[in-house]
N, C-alpha and C. Protein backbone atom coordinates (compact mmCIF):
# COMPACT_ATOMS: atom_id res chain seq x y z
N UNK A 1 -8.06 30.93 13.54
CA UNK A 1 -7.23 30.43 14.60
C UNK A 1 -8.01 29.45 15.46
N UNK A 2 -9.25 29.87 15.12
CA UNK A 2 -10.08 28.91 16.46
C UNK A 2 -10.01 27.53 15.82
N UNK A 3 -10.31 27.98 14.35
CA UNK A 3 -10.57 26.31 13.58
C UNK A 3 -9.08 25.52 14.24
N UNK A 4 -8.24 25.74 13.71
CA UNK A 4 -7.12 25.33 13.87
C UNK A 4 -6.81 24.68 15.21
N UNK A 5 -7.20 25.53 16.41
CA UNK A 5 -7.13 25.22 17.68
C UNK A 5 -7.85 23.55 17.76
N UNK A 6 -8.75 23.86 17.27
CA UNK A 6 -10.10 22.50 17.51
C UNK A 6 -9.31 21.68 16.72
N UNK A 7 -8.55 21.61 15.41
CA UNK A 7 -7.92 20.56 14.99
C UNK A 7 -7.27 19.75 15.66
N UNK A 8 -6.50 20.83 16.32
CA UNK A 8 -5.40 20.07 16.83
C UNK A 8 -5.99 19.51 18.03
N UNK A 9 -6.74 19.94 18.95
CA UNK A 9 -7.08 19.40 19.91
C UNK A 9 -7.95 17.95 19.35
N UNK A 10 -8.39 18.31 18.28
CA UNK A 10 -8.72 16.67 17.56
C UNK A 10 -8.28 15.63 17.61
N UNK A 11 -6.63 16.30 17.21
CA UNK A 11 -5.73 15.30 16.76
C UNK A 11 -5.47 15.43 14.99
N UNK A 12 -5.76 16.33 14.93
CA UNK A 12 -5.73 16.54 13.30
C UNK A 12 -4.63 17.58 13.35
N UNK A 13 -3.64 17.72 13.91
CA UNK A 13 -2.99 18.84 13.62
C UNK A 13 -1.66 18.33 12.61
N UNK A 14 -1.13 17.32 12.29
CA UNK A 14 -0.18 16.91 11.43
C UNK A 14 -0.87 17.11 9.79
N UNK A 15 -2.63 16.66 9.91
CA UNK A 15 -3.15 16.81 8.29
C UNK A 15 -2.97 18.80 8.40
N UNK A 16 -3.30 19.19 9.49
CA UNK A 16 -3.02 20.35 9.38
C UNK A 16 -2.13 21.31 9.15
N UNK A 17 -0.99 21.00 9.58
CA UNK A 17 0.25 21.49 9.05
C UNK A 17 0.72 21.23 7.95
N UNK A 18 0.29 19.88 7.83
CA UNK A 18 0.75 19.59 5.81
C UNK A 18 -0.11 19.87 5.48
N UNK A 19 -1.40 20.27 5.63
CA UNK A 19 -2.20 21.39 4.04
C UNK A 19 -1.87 22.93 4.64
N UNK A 20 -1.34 23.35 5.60
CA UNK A 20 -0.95 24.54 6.10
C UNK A 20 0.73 25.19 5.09
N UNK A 21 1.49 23.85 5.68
CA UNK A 21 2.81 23.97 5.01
C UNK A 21 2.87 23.56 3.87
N UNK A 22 2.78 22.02 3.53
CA UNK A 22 3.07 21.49 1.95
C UNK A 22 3.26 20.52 1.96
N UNK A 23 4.48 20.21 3.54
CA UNK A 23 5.18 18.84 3.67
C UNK A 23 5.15 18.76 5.11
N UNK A 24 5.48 17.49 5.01
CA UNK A 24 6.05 16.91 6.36
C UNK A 24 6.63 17.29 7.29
N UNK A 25 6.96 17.86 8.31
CA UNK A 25 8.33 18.01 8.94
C UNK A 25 9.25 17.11 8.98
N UNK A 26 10.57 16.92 8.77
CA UNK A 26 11.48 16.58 8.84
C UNK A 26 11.12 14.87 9.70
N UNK A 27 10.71 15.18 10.51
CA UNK A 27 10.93 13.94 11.90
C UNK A 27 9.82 12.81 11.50
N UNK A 28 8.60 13.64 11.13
CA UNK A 28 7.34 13.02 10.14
C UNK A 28 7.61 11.91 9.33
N UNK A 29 8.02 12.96 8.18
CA UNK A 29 8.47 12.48 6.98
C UNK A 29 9.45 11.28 7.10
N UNK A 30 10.52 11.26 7.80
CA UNK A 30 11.18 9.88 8.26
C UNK A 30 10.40 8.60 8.59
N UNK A 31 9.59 9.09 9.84
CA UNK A 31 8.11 7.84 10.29
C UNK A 31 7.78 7.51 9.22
N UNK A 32 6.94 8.42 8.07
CA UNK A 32 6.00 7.66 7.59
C UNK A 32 6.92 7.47 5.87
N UNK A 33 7.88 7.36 5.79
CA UNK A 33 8.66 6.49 4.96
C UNK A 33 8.57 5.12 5.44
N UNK A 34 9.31 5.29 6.63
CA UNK A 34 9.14 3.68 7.22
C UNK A 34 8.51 3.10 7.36
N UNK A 35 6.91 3.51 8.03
CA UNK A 35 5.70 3.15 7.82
C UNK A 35 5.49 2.72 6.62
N UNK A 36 5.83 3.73 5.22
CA UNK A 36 5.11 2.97 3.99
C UNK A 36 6.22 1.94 3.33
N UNK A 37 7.58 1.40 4.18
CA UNK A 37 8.27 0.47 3.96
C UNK A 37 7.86 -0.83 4.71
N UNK A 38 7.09 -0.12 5.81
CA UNK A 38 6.73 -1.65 6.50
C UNK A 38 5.40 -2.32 6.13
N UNK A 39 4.99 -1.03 5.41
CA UNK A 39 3.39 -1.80 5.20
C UNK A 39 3.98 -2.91 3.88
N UNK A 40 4.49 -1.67 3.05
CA UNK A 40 5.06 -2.87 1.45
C UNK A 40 5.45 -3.83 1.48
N UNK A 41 6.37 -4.16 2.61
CA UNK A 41 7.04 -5.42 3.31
C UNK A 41 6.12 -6.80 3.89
N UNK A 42 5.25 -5.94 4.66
CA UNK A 42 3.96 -6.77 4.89
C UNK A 42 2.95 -7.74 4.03
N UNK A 43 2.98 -6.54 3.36
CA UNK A 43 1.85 -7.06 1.91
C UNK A 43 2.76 -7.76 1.06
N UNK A 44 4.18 -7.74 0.61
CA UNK A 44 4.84 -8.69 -0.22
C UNK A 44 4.71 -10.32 0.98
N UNK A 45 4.90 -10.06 2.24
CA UNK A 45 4.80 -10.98 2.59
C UNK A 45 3.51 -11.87 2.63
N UNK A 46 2.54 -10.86 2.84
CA UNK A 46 1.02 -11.66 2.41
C UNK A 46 0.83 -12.29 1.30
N UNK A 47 1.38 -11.93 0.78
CA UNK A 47 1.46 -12.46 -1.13
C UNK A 47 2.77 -14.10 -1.04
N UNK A 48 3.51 -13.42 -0.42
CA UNK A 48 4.15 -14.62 -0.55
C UNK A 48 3.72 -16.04 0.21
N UNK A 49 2.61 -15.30 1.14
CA UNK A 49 2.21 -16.48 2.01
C UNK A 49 0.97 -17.16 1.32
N UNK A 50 0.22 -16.54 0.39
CA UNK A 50 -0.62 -16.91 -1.03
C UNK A 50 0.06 -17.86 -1.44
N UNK A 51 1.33 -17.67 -2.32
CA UNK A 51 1.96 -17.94 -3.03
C UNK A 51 2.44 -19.15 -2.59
N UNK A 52 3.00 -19.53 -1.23
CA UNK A 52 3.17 -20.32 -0.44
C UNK A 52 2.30 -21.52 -0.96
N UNK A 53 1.16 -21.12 -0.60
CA UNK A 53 0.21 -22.12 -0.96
C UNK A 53 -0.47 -22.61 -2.11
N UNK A 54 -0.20 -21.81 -3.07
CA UNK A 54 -0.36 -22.12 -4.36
C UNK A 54 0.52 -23.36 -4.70
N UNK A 55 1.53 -23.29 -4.14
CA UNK A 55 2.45 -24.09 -4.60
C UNK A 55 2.83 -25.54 -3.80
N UNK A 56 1.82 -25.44 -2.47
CA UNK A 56 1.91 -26.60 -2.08
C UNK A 56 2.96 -26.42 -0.19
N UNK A 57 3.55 -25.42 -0.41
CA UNK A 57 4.39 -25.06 1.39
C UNK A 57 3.70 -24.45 2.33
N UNK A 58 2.34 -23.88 2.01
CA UNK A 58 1.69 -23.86 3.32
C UNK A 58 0.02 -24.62 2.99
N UNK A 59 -0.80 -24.05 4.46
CA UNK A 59 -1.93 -24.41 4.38
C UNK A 59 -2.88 -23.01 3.71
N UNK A 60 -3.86 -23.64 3.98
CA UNK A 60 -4.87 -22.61 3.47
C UNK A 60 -5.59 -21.78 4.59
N UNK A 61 -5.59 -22.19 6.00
CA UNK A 61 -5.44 -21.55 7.07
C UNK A 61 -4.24 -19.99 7.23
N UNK A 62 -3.22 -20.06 6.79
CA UNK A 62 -2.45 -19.35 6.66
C UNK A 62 -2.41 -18.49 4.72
N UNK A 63 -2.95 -19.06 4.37
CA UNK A 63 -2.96 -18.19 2.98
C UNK A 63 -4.05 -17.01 3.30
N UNK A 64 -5.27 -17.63 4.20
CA UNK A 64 -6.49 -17.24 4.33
C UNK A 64 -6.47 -15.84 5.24
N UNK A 65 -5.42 -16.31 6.00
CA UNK A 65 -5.08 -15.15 7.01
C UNK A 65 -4.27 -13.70 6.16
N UNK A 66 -3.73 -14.72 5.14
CA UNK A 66 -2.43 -13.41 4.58
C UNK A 66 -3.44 -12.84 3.88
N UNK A 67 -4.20 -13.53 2.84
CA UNK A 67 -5.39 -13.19 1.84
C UNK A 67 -5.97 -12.10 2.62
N UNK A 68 -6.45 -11.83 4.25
CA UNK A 68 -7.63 -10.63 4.35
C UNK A 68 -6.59 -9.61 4.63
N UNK A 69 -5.16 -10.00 5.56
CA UNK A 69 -4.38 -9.09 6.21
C UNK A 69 -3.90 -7.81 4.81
N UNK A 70 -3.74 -8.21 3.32
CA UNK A 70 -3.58 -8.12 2.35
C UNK A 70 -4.45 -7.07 1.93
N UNK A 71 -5.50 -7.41 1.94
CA UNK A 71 -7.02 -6.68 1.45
C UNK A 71 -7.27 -5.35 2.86
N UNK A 72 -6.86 -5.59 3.92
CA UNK A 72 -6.79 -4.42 4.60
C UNK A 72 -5.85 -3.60 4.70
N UNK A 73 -4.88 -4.64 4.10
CA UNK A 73 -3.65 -3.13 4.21
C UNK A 73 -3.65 -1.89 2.72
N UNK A 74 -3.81 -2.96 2.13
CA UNK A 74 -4.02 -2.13 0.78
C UNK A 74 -4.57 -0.85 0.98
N UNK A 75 -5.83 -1.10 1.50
CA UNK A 75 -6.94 0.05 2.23
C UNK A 75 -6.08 1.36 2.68
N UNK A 76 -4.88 1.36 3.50
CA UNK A 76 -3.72 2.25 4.05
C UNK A 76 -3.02 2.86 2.79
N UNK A 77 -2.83 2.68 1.84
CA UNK A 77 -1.68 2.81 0.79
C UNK A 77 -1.26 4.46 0.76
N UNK A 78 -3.05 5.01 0.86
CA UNK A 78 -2.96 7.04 0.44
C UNK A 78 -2.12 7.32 1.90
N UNK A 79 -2.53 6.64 2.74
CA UNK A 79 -1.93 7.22 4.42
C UNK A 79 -0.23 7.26 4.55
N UNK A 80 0.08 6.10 3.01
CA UNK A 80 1.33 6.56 3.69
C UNK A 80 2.49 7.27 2.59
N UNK A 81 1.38 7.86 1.60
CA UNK A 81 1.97 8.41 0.64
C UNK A 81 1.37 9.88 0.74
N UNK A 82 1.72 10.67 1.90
CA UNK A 82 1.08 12.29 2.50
C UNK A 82 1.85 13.00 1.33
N UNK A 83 2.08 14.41 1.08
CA UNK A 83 2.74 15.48 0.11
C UNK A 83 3.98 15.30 0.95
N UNK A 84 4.69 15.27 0.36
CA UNK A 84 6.13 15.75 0.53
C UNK A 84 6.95 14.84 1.30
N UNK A 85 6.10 13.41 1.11
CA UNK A 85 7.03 12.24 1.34
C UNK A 85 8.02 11.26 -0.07
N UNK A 86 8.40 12.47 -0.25
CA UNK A 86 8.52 11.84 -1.96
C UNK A 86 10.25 11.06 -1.62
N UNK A 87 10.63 10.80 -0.76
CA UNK A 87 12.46 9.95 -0.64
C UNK A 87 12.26 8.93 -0.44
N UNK A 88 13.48 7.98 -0.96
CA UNK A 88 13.26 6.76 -0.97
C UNK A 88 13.00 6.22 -0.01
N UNK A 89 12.91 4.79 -0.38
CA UNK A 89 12.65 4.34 0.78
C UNK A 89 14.04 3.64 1.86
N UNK A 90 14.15 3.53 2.98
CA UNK A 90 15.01 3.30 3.56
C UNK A 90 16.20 2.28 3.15
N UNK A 91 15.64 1.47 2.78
CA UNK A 91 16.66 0.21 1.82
C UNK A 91 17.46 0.97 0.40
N UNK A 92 17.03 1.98 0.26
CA UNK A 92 17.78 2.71 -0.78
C UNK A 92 16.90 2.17 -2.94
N UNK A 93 16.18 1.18 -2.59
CA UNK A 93 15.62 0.14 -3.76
C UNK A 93 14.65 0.77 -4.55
N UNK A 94 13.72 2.06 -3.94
CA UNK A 94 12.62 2.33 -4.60
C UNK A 94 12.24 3.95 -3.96
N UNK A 95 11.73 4.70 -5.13
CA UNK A 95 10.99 5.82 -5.09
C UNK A 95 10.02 6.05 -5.58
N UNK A 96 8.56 6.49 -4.77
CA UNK A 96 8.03 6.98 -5.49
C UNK A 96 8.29 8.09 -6.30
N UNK A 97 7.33 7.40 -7.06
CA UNK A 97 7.53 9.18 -8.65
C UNK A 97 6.76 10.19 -8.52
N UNK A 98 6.98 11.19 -8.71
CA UNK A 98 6.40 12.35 -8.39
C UNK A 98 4.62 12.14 -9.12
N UNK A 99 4.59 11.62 -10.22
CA UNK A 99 3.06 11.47 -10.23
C UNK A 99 1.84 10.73 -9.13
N UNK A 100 2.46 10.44 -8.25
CA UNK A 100 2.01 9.70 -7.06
C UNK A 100 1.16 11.38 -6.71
N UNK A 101 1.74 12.61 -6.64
CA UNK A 101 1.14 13.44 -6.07
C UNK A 101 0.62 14.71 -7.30
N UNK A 102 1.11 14.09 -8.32
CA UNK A 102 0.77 14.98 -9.69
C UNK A 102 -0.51 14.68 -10.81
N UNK A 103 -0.55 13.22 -10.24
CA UNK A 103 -1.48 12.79 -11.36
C UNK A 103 -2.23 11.69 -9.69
N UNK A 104 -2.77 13.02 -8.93
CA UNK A 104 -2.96 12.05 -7.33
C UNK A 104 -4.44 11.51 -7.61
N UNK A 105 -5.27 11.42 -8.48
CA UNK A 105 -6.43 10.88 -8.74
C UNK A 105 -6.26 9.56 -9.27
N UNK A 106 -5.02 9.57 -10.12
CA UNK A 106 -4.75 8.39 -11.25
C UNK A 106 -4.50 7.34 -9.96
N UNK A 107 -3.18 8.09 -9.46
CA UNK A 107 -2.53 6.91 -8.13
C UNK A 107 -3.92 6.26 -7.14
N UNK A 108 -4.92 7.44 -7.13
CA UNK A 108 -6.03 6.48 -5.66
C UNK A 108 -6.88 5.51 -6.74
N UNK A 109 -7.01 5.64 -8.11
CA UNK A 109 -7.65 4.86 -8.94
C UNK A 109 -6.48 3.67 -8.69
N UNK A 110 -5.50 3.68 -9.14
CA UNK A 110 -4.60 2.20 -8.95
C UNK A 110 -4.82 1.48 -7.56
N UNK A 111 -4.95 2.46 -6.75
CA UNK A 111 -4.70 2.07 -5.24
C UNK A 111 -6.08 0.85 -5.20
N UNK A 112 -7.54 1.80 -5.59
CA UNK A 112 -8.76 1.52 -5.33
C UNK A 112 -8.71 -0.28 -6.20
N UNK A 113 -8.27 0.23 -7.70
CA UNK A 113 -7.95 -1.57 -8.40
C UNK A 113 -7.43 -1.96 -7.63
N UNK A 114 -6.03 -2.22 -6.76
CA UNK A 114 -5.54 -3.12 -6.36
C UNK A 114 -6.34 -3.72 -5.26
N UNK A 115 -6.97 -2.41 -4.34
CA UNK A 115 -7.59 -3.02 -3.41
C UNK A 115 -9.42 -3.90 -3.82
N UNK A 116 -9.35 -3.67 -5.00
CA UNK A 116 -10.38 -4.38 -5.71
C UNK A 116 -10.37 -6.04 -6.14
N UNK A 117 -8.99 -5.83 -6.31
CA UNK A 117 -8.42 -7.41 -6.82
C UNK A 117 -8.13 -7.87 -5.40
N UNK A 118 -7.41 -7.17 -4.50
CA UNK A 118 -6.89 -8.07 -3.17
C UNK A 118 -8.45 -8.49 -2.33
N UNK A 119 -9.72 -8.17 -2.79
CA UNK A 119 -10.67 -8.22 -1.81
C UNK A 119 -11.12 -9.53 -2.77
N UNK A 120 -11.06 -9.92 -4.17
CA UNK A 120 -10.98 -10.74 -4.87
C UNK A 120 -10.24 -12.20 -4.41
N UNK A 121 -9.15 -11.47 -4.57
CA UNK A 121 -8.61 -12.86 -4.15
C UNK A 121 -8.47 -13.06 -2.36
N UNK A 122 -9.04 -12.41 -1.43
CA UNK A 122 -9.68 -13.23 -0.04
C UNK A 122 -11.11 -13.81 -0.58
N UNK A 123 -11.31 -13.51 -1.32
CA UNK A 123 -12.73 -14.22 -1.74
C UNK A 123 -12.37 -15.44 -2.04
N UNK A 124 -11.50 -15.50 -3.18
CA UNK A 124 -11.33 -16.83 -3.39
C UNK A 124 -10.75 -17.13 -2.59
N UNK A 125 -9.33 -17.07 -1.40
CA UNK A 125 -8.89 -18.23 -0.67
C UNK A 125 -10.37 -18.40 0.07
N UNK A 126 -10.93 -17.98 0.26
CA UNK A 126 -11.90 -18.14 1.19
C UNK A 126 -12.71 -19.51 0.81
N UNK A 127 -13.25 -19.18 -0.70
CA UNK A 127 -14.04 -20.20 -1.28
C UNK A 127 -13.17 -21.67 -1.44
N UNK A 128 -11.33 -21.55 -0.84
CA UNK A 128 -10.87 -23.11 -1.29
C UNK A 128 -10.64 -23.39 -2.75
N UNK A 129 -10.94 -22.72 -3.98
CA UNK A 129 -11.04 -22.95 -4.75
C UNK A 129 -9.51 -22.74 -5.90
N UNK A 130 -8.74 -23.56 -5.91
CA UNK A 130 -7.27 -23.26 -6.26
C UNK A 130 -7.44 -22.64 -7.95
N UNK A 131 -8.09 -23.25 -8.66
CA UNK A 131 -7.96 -22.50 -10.04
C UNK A 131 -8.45 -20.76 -9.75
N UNK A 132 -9.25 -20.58 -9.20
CA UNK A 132 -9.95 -19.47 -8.82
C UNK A 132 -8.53 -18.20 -8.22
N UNK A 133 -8.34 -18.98 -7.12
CA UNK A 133 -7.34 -18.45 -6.34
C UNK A 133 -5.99 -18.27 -6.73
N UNK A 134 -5.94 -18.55 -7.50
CA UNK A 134 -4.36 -18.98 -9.15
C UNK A 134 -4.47 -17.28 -9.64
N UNK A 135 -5.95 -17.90 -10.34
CA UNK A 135 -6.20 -16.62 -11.51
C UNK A 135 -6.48 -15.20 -10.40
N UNK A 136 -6.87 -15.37 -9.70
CA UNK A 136 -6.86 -13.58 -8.37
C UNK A 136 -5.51 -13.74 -7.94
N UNK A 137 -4.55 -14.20 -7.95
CA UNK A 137 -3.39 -14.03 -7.31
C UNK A 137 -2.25 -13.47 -8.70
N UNK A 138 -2.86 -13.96 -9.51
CA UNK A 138 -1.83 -13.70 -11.34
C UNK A 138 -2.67 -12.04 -11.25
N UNK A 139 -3.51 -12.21 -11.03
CA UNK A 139 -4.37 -10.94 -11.39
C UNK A 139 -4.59 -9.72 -10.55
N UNK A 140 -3.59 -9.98 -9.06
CA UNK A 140 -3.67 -8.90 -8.07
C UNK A 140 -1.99 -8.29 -9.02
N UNK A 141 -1.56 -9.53 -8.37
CA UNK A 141 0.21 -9.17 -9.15
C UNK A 141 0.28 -8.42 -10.17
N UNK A 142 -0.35 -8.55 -11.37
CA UNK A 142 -0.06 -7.81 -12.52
C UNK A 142 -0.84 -6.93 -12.58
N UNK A 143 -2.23 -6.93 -12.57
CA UNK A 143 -2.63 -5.78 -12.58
C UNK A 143 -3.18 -5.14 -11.56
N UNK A 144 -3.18 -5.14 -9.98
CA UNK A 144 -3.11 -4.56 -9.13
C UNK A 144 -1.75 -3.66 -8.24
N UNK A 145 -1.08 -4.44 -7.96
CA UNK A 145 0.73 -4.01 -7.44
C UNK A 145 1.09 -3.88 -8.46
N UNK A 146 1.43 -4.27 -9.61
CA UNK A 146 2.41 -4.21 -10.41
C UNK A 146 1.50 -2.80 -11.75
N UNK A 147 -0.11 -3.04 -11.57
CA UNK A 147 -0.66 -1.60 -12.10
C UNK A 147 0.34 -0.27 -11.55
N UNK A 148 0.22 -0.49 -9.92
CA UNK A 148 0.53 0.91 -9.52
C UNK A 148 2.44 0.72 -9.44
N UNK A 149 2.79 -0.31 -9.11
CA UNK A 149 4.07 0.31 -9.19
C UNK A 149 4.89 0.39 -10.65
N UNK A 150 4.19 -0.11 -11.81
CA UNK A 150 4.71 0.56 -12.98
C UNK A 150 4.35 2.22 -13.03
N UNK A 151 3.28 2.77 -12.93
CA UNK A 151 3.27 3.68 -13.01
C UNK A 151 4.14 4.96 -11.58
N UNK A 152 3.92 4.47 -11.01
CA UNK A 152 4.18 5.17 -9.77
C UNK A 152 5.34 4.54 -8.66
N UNK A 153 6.05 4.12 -9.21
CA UNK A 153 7.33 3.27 -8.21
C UNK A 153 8.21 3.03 -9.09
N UNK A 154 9.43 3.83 -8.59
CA UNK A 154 10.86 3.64 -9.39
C UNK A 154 11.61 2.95 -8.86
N UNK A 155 12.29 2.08 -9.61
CA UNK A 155 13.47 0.98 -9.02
C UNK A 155 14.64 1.83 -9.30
N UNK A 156 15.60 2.15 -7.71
CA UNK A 156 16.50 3.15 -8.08
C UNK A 156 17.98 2.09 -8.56
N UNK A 157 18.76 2.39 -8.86
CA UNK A 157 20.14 1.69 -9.44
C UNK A 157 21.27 2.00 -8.34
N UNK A 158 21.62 1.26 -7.78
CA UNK A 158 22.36 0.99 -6.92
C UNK A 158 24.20 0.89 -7.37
């Protein structure tokens, strides 16, 4: 009881109740859906602001910015996938799959690649170098995001 006390007075009492309970509470579990809808939202937009510039509609000032904002969010991905946040996501478009928490070593290995490739490609916007920055941007997409959400992200049917 004492441990517990000190948690919470930590501030650790939510990791505490979900390895206490299993899941979320109810009110939780809502937040951090949304949370892991706004981060996804974010990071497609960082990508698109890459992408932007690959193609000639923005600068490299602004790719450069999306490029690190990208590489740190990634870093968040386990925070917002806790036990027993397994419902879609608010737009109704996507679920995680239960191997997100079944096969939970495989998912922080995808997580760790993607955030391997996104630290890649701030390298290259960094370096200016457009062939460079081509091939880390083909290469976060497919096999970083698109590693983990083949395995672990369902497109639901509407």
């Amino acid at each position: 009881m004492r441990v517990l006390s000190r948690c919470l007075t930590l501030g650790m009492g939510f990791a505490v109740l979900v390895a206490i309970g299993g899941v979320a509470p109810a009110q939780d579990k809502s937040a951090v859906i949304k949370d892991r809808e706004t981060l996804m939202k974010g990071q497609a937009k960082n990508l698109g602001n890459v992408r932007a510039y690959l193609q000639g509609k923005a600068d490299l000032t602004l790719a450069g910015s999306s490029a690190n904002a990208l590489a740190e969010s990634i870093q968040k991905i386990p925070t917002v996938f806790p036990p027993g946040s397994d419902a879609p996501s608010p737009d109704g478009k996507y679920a995680p799959k239960p191997e997100i928490w079944s096969d939970h070593a495989g998912f922080l290995a995808a997580q760790k690649n993607a955030e391997t490739k996104a630290e890649a490609l701030n390298a290259a916007v960094k370096s200016g170098n457009n062939p460079q920055i081509q091939t880390a941007f083909a290469d976060l997409g497919k096999n970083g995001c698109g590693g983990c959400h083949e395995k672990f992200r369902e497109t639901l049917k509407k």
